[in-house]
C-alpha atoms as a PDB file:
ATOM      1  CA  UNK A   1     -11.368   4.922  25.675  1.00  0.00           C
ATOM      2  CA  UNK A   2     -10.428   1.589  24.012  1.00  0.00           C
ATOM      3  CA  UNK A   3     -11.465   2.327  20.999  1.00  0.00           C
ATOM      4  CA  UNK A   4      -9.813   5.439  21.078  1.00  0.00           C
ATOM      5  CA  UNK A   5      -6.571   4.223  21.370  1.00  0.00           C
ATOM      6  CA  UNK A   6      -6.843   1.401  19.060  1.00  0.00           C
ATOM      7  CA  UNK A   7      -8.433   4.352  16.666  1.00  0.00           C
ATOM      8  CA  UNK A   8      -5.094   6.761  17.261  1.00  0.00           C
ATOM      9  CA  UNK A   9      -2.606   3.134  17.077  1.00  0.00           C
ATOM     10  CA  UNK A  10      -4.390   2.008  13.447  1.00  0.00           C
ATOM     11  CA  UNK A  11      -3.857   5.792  12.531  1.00  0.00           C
ATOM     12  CA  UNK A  12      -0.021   5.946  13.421  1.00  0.00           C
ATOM     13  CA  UNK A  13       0.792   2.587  11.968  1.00  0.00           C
ATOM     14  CA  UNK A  14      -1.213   3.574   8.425  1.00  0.00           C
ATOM     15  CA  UNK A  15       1.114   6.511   8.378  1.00  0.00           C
ATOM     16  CA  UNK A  16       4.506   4.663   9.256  1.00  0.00           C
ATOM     17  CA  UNK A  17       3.651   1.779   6.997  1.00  0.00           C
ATOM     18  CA  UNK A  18       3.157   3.957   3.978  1.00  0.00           C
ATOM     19  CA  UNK A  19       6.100   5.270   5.054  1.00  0.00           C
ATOM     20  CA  UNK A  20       8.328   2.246   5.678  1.00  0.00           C
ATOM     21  CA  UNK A  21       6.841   0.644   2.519  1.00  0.00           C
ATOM     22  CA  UNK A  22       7.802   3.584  -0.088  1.00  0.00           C
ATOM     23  CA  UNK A  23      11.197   4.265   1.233  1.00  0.00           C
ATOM     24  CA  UNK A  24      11.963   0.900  -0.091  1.00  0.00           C
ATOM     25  CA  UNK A  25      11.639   2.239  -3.426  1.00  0.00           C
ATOM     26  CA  UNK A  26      10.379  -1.113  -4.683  1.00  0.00           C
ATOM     27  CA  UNK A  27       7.277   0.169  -6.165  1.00  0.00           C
ATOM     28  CA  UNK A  28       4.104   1.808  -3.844  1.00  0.00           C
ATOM     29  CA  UNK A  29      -0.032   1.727  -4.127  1.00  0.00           C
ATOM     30  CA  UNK A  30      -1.447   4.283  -6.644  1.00  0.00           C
ATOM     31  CA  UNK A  31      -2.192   7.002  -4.185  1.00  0.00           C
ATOM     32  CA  UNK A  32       0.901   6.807  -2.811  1.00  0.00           C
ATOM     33  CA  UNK A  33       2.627   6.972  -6.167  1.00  0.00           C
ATOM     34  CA  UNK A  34       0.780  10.436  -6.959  1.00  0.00           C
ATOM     35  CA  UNK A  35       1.300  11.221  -3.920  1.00  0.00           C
ATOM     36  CA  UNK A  36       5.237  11.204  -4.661  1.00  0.00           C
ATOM     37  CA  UNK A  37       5.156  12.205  -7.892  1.00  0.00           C
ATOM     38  CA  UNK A  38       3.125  15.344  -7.121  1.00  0.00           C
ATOM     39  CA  UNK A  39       5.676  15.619  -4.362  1.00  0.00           C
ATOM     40  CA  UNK A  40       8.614  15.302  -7.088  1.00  0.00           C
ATOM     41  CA  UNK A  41       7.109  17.423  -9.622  1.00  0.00           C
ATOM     42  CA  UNK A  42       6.104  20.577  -7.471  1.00  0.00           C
ATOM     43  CA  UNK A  43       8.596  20.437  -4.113  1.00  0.00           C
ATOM     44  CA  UNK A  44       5.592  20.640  -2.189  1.00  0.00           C
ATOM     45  CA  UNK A  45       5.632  19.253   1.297  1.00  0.00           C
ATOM     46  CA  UNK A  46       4.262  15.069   1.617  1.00  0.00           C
ATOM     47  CA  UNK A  47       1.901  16.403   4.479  1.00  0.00           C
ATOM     48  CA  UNK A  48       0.410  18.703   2.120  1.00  0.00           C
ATOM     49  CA  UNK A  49      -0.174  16.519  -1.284  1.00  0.00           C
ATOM     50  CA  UNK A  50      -1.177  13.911   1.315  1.00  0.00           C
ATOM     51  CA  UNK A  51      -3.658  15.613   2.866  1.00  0.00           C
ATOM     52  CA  UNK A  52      -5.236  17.399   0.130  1.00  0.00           C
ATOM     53  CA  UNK A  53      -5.600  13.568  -1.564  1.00  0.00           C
ATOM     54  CA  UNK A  54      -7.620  12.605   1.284  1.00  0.00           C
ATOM     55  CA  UNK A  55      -9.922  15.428   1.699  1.00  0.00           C
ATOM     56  CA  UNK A  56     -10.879  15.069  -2.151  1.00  0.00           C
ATOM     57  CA  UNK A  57     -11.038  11.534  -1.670  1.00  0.00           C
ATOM     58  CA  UNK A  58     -13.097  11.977   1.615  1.00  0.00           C
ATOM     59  CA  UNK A  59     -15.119  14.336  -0.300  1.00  0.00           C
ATOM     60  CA  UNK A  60     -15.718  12.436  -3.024  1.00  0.00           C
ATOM     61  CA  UNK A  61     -17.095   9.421  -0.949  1.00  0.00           C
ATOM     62  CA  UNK A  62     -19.497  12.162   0.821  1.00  0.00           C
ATOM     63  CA  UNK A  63     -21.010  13.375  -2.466  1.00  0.00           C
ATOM     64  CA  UNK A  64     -21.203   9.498  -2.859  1.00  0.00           C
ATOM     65  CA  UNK A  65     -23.589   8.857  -0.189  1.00  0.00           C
ATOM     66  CA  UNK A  66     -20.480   7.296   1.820  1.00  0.00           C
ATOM     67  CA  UNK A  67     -20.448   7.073   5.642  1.00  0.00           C
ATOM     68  CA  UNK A  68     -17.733   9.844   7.059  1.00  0.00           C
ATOM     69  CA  UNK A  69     -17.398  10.271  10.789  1.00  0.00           C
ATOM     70  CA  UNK A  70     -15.075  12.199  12.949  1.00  0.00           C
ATOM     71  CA  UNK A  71     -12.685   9.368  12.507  1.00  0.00           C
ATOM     72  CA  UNK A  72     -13.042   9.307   8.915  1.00  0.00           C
ATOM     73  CA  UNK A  73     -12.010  13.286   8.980  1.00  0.00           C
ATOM     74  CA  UNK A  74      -9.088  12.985  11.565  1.00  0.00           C
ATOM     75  CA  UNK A  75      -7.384   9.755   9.255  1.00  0.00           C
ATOM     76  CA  UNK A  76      -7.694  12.470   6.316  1.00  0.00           C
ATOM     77  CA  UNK A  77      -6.068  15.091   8.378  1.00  0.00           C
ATOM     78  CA  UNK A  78      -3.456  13.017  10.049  1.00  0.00           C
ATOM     79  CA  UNK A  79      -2.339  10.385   7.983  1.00  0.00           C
ATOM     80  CA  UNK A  80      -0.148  13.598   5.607  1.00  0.00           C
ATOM     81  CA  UNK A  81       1.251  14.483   9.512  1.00  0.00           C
ATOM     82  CA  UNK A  82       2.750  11.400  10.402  1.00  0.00           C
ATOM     83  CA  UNK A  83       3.945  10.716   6.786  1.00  0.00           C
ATOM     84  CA  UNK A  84       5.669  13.944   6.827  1.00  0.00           C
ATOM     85  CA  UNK A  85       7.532  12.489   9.883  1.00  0.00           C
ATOM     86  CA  UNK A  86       8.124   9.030   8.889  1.00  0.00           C
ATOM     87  CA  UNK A  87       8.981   8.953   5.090  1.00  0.00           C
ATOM     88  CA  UNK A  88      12.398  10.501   5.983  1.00  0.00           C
ATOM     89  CA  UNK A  89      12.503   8.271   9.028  1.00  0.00           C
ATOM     90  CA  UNK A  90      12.194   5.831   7.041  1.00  0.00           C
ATOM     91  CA  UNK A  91      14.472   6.758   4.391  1.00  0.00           C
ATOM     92  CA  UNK A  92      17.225   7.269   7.400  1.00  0.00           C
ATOM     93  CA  UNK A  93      16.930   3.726   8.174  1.00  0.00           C
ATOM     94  CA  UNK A  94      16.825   2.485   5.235  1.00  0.00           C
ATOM     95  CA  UNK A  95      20.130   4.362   4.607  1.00  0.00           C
ATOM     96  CA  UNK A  96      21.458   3.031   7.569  1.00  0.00           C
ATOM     97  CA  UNK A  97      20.695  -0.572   7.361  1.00  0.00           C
ATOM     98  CA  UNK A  98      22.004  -1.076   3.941  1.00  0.00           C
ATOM     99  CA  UNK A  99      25.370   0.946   5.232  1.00  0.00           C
ATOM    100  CA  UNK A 100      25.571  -1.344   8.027  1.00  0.00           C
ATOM    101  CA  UNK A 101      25.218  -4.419   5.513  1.00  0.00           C
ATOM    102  CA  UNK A 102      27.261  -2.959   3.415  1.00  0.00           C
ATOM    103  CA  UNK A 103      30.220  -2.429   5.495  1.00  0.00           C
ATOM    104  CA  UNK A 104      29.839  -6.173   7.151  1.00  0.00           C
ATOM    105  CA  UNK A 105      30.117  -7.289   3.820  1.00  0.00           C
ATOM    106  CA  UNK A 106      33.358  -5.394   3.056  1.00  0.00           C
ATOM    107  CA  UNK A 107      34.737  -6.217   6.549  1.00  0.00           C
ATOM    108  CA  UNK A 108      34.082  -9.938   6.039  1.00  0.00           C
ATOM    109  CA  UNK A 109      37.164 -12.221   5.195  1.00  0.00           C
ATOM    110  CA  UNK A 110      36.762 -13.425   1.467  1.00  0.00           C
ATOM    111  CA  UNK A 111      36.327 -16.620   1.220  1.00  0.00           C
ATOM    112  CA  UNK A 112      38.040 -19.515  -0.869  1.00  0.00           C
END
């Protein structure tokens, strides 16, 4: 059972830091920026372009001779889930957090 949860917490945390890390905007890894720019081009959904990435990648490491698990199958499936969730999470707080800097900056005295 320990490895299952450390399995599900490595899962969750791929999927929020991709998340977390493109919001920024400051430039992403090249899967990620297909991922986007499929997402761009098209208006398909993240989970979608996401998922269909990793199954071609996942197949393309089979046909390889590559080691794929059950593990292997459910971070294909579920790392497009959780991005679906937290890119606009993360884009929220991103949002917020330069607001909130951005209104302590105006509310600060100027100074001389």
């Amino acid at each position: 059972t320990g490895s299952i949860i450390v399995f599900s917490l490595g899962v969750v945390l791929i999927g929020y830091g991709v998340g977390v890390y493109v919001s920024a905007g400051l430039g992403a890894g090249p899967r990620d920026s297909l991922m986007m720019l499929i997402t761009e081009k098209t208006g398909w959904n993240v989970q979608w372009v996401r998922n269909g990435m990793e199954i071609t990648i996942l197949f393309a490491a089979w046909g390889m001779g590559g080691p794929i698990g059950f593990g292997t199958i459910l971070t294909a499936i579920l790392t497009g889930l959780i991005l679906r969730f937290s890119l606009p999470q993360s884009i929220q707080l991103l949002n917020y957090a330069v607001a909130r800097r951005t209104a302590a900056v105006k509310a600060s005295p100027p100074v001389h």
